[in-house]
Each structure stands twice: as C-alpha cells, then as structure tokens.
Protein backbone atom coordinates (compact mmCIF):
# COMPACT_ATOMS: atom_id res chain seq x y z
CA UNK A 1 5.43 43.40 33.80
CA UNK A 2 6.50 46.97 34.60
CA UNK A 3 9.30 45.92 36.58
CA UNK A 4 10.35 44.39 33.04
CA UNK A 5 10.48 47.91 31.92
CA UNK A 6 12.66 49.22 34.50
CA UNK A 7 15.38 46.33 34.20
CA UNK A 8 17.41 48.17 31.37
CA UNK A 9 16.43 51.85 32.82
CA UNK A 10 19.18 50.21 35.83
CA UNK A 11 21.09 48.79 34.01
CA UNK A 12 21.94 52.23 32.30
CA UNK A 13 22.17 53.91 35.10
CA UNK A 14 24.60 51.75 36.55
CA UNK A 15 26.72 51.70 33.39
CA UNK A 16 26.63 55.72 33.08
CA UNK A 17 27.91 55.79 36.79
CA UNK A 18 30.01 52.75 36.68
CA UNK A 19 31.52 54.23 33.15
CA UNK A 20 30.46 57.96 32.51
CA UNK A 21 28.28 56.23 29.74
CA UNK A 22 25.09 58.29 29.47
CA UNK A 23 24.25 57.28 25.45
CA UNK A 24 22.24 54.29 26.43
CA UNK A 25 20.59 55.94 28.91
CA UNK A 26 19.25 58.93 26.36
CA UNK A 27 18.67 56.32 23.66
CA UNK A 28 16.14 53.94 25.84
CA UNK A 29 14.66 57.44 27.93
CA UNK A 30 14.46 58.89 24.40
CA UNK A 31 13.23 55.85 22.12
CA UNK A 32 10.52 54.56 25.03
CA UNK A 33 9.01 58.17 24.78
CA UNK A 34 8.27 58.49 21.69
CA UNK A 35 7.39 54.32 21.03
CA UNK A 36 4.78 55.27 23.88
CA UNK A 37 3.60 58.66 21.48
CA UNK A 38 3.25 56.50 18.79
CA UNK A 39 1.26 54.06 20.85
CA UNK A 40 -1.01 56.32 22.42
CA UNK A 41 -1.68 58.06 18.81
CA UNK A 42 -2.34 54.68 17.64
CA UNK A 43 -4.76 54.12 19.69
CA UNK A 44 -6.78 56.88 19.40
CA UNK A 45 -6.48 56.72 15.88
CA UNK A 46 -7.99 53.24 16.23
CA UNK A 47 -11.09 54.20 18.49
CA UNK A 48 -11.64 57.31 16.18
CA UNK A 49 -11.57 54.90 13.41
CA UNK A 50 -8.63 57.19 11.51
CA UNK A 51 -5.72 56.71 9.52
CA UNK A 52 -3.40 54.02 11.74
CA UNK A 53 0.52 53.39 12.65
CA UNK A 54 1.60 50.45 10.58
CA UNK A 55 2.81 47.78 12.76
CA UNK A 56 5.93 47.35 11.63
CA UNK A 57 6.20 50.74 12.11
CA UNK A 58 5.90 49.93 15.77
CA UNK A 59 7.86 47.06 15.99
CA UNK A 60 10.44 49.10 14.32
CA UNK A 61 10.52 51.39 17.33
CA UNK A 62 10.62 49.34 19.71
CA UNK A 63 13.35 47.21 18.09
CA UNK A 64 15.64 51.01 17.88
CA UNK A 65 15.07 50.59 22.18
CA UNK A 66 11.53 51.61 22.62
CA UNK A 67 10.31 48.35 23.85
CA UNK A 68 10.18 49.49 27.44
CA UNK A 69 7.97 52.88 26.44
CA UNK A 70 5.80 49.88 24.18
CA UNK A 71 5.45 47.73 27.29
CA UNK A 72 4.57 50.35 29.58
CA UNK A 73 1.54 52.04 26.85
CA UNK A 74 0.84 48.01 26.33
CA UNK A 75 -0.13 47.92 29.87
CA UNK A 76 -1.92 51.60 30.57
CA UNK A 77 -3.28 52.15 27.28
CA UNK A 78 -4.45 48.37 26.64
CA UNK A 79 -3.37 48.62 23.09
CA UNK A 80 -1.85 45.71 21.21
CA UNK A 81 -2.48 43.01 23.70
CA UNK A 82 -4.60 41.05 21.62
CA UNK A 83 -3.39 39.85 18.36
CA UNK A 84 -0.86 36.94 18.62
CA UNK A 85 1.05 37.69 16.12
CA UNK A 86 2.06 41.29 17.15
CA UNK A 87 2.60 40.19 20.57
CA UNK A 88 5.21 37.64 19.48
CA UNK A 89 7.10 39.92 17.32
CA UNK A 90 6.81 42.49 20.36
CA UNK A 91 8.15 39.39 22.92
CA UNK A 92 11.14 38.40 20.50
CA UNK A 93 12.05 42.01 20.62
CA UNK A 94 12.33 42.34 24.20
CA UNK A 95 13.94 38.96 25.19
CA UNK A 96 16.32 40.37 22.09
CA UNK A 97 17.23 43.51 23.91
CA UNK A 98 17.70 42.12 27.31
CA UNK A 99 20.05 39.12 26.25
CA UNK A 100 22.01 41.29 24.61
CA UNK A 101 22.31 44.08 27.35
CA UNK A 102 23.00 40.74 29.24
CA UNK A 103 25.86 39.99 27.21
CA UNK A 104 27.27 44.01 27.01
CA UNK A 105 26.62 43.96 31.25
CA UNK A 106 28.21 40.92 31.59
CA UNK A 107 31.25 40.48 29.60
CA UNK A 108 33.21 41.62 32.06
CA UNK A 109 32.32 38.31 33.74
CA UNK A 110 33.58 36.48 31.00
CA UNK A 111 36.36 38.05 29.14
C-alpha cells in the first residue's frame, strides 16, 4: 500500500524534470503533510477522548491531494481503517486522483 503512495510522488518528479513543472510536486509534498497532521491530531484527539476532525474535513484534504499523506498515517497511525464508509469515500478519492494524473501523464499518448 505504500508503494501506492509513492506512484504520484514519481510521477511529479518526472513531470517537473520532463517539463520544469514543480507545482504538483509542492501541492501533493505540501497537501500529504499536513492531511497526515490532521490525521495524527485526530487520532490523539480520539484516544484522549477530545474535541475531533470532522470527516469530511478529512476527506476534504485528501481530495485537495493529501490522499498519499492520508494513506501513509492510515497505515502507521492505524487510524480510519475501520469504518466502511470512510474507507470508501477515502478509496474513491484515490482511484480519483490517480486516473486523472493518468489521463494528465498520458495524453501525450493520445492527443
């Protein structure tokens, strides 16, 4: 699953050197960080029993190019890997992202 993660972290790379586009690549470095902050405060919030992130809140995040920092505090923090709902939003989200950085990487192919 953390390979998942690392597919668009490439795939910008390889567009900022194929291109001189670094945007992406500070929007996904930039958006995963702090979806992963917000994760890991939502967590603690939940074990300390405080005041929590609403989900769409998350799912908000991760939709603005977070996913990857989501999947990655999914994994190490074990947060959010249990309610079915969440985690189908969360799945729609990233198939989302990576067909469309499919169709941005290859339209080249088929222009």
């Amino acid at each position: 699953m953390m390979a998942l993660a690392l597919l668009p972290l490439g795939w910008t790379l390889w567009l900022g050197l194929d291109s001189q586009r670094w945007w992406p690549l500070a929007v996904l470095v930039g958006m995963s960080l702090l979806t992963f902050a917000a994760y890991g405060w939502d967590k603690r919030q939940a074990v300390r029993g405080g005041w929590r992130i609403p989900e769409y809140r998350l799912h908000l995040l991760e939709l603005c190019g977070g996913w990857p920092g989501a999947l990655i505090a999914r994994q190490w923090l074990r947060h959010k890997t249990q309610k079915r709902s969440y985690r189908l939003v969360f799945w729609f989200i990233v198939l989302l992202h990576l067909t469309v950085w499919g169709l941005w990487l290859g339209r080249p192919l088929w222009q």
